[in-house]
N, C-alpha and C. Protein backbone atom coordinates (compact mmCIF):
# COMPACT_ATOMS: atom_id res chain seq x y z
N UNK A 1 10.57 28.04 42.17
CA UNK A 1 9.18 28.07 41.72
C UNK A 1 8.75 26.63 41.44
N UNK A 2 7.80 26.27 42.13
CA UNK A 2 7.32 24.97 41.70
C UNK A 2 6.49 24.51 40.29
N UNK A 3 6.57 23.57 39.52
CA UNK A 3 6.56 23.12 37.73
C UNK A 3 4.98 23.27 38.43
N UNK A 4 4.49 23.90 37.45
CA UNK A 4 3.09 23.87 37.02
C UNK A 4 2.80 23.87 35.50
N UNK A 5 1.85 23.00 35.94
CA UNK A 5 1.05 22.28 34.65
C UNK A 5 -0.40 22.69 34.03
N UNK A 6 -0.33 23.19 33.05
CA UNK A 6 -1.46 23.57 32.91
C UNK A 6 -3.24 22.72 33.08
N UNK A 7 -4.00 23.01 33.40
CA UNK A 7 -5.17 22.76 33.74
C UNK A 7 -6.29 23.71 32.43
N UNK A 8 -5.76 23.54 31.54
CA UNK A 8 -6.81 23.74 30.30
C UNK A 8 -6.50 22.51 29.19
N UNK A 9 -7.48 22.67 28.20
CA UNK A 9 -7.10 22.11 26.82
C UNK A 9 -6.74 22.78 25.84
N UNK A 10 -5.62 22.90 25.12
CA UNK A 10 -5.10 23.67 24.16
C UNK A 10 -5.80 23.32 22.91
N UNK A 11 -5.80 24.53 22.03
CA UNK A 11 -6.77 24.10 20.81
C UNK A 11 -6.68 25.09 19.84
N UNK A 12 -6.35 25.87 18.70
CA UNK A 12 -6.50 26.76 18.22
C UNK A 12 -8.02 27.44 18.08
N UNK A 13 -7.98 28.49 18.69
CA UNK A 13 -9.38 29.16 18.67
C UNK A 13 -9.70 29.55 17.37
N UNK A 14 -11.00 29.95 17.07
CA UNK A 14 -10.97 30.55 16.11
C UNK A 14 -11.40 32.14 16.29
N UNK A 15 -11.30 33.13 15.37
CA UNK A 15 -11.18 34.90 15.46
C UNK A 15 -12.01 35.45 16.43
N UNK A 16 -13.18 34.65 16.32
CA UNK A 16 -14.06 35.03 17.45
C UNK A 16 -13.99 34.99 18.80
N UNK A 17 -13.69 33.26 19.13
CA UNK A 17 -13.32 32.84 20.39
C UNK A 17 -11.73 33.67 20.51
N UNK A 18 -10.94 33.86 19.80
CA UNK A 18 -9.93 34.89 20.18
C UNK A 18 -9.88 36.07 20.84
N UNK A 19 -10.82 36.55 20.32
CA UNK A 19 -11.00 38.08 20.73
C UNK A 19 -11.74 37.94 21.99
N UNK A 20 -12.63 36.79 22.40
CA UNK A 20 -13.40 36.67 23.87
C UNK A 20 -11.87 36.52 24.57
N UNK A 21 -11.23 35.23 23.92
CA UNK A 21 -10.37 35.04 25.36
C UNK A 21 -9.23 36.60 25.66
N UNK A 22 -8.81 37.33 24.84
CA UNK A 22 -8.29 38.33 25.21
C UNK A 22 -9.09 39.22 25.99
N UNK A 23 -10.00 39.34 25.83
CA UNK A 23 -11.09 39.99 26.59
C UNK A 23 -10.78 39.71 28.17
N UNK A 24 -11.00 38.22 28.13
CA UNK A 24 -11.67 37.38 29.39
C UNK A 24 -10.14 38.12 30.30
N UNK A 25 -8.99 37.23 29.35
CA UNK A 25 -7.61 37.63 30.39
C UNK A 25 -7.54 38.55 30.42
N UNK A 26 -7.44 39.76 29.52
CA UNK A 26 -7.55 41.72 30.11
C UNK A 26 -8.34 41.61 31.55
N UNK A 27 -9.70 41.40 31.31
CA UNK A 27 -10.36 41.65 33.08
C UNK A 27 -9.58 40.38 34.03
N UNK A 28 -8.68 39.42 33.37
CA UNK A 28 -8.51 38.75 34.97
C UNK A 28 -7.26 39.63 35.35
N UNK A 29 -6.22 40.00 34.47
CA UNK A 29 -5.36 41.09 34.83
C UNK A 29 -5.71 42.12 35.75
N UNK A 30 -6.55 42.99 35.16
CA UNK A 30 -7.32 44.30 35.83
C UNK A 30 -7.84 43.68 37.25
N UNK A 31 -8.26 42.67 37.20
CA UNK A 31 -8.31 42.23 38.74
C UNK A 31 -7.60 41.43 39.70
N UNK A 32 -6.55 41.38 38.96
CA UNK A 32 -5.06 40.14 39.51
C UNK A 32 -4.25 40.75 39.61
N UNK A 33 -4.07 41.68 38.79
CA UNK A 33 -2.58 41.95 39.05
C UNK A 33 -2.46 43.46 39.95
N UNK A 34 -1.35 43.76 39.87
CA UNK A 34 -0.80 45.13 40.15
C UNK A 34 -0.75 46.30 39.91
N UNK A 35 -1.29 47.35 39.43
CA UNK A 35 -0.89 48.04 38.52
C UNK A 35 -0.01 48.67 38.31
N UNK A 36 1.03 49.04 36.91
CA UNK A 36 1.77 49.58 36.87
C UNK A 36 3.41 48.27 37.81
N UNK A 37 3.02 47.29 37.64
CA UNK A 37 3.74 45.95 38.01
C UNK A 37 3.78 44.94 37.13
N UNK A 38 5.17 45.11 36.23
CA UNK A 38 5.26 44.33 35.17
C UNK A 38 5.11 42.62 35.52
N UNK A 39 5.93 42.48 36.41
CA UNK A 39 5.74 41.14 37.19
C UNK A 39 4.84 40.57 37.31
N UNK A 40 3.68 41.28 38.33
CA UNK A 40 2.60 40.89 38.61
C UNK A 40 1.59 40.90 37.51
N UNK A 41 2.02 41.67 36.34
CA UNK A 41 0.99 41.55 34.90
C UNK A 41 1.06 40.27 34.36
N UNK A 42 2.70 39.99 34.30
CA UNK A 42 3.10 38.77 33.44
C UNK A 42 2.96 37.22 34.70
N UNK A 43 2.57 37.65 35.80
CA UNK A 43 2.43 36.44 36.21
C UNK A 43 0.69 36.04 36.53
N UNK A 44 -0.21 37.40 36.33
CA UNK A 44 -1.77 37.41 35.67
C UNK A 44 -1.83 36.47 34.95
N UNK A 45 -1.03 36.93 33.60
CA UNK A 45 -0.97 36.27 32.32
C UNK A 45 -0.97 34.36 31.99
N UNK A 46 0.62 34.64 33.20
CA UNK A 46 0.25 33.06 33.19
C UNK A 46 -0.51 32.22 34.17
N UNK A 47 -0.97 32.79 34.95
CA UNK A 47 -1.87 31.87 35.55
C UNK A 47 -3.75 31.83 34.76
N UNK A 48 -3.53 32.61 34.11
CA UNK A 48 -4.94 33.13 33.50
C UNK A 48 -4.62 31.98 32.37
N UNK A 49 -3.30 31.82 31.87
CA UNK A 49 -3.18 30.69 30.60
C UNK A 49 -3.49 29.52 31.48
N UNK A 50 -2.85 29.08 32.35
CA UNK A 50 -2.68 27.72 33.39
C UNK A 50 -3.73 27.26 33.53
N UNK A 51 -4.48 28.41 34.16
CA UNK A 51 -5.78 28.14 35.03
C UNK A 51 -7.33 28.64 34.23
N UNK A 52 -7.43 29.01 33.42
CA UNK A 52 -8.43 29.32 32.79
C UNK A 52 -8.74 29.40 31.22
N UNK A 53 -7.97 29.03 30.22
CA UNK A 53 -7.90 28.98 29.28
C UNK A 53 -6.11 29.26 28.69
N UNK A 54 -6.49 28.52 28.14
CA UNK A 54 -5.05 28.17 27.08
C UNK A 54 -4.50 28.71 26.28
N UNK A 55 -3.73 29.61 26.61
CA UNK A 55 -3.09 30.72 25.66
C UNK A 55 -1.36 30.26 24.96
N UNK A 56 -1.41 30.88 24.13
CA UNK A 56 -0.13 30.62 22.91
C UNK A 56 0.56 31.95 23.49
N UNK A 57 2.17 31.71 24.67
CA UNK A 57 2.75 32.44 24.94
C UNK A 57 3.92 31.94 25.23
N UNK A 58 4.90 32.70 25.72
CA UNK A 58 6.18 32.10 26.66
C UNK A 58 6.18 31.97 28.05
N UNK A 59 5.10 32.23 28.18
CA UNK A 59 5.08 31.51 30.14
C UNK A 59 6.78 31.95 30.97
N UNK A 60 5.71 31.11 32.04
CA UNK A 60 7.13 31.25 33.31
C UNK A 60 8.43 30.36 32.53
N UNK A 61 8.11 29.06 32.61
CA UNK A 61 8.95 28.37 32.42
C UNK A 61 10.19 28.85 31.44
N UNK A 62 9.47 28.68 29.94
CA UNK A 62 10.00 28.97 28.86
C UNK A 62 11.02 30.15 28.85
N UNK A 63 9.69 31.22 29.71
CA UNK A 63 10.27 32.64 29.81
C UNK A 63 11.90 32.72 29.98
N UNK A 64 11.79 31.83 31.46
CA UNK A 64 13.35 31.74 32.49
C UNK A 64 14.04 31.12 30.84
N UNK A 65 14.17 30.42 30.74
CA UNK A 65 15.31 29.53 29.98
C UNK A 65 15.83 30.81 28.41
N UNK A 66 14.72 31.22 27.61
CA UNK A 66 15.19 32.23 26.95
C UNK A 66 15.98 33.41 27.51
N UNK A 67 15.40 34.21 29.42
CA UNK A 67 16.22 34.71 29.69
C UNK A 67 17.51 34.46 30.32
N UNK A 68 18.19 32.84 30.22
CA UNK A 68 19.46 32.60 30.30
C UNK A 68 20.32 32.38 29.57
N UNK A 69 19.37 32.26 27.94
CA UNK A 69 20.03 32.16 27.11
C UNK A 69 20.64 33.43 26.60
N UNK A 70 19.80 34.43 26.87
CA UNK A 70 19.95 35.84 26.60
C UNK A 70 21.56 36.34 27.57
N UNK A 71 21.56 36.27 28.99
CA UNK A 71 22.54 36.29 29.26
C UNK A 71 23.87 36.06 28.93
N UNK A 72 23.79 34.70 28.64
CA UNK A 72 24.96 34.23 27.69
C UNK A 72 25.64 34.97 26.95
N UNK A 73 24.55 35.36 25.96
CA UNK A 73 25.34 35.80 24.44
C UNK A 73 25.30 36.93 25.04
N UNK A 74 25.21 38.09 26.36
CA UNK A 74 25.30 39.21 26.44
C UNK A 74 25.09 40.27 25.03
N UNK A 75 23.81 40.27 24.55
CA UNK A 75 23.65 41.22 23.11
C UNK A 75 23.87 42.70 23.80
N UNK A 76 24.52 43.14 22.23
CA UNK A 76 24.67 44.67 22.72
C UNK A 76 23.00 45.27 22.22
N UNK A 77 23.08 45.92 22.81
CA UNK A 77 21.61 46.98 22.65
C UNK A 77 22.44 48.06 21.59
N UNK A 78 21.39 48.66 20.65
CA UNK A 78 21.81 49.89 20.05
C UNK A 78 20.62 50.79 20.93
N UNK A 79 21.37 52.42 21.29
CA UNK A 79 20.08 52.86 21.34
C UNK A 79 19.25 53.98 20.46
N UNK A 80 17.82 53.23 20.19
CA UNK A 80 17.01 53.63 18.46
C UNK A 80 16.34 55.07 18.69
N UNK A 81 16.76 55.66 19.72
CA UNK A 81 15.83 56.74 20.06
C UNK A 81 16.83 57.70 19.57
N UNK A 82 18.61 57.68 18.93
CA UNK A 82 19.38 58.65 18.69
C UNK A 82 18.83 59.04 17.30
């Protein structure tokens, strides 16, 4: 995957402008992605952060490196549904 850099300005929004930008990225999803395609939701997500406003998430990048760290320590799962 090639390093991409975001193309917004990061800034803490405030409650208002919050609730627009969740707004804004819900419809770029609904029209980007897949449905029922976790992948294609979470890669909506980050290009909607990249490319259109600046969101506070774990992205591609970040994403990968937590899920190798995760590997590592192989955690056991309990399962909470017993």
């Amino acid at each position: 995957m090639p390093l991409r850099v975001a193309t917004t300005t990061p800034g803490p929004p405030g409650p208002d402008q919050l609730k627009m930008i969740g707004e804004k990225c819900l419809a770029f999803v609904r029209e980007n992605a897949t449905a029922a395609d976790p992948k294609s939701i979470i890669e909506a997500i980050d290009t909607f952060g990249y490319e259109h406003h600046w969101m506070m998430n774990v992205g591609d990048i970040k994403g990968e490196l937590v899920d190798q760290e995760i590997a590592k320590v192989k955690p056991k799962v309990r399962d909470q549904a017993k």
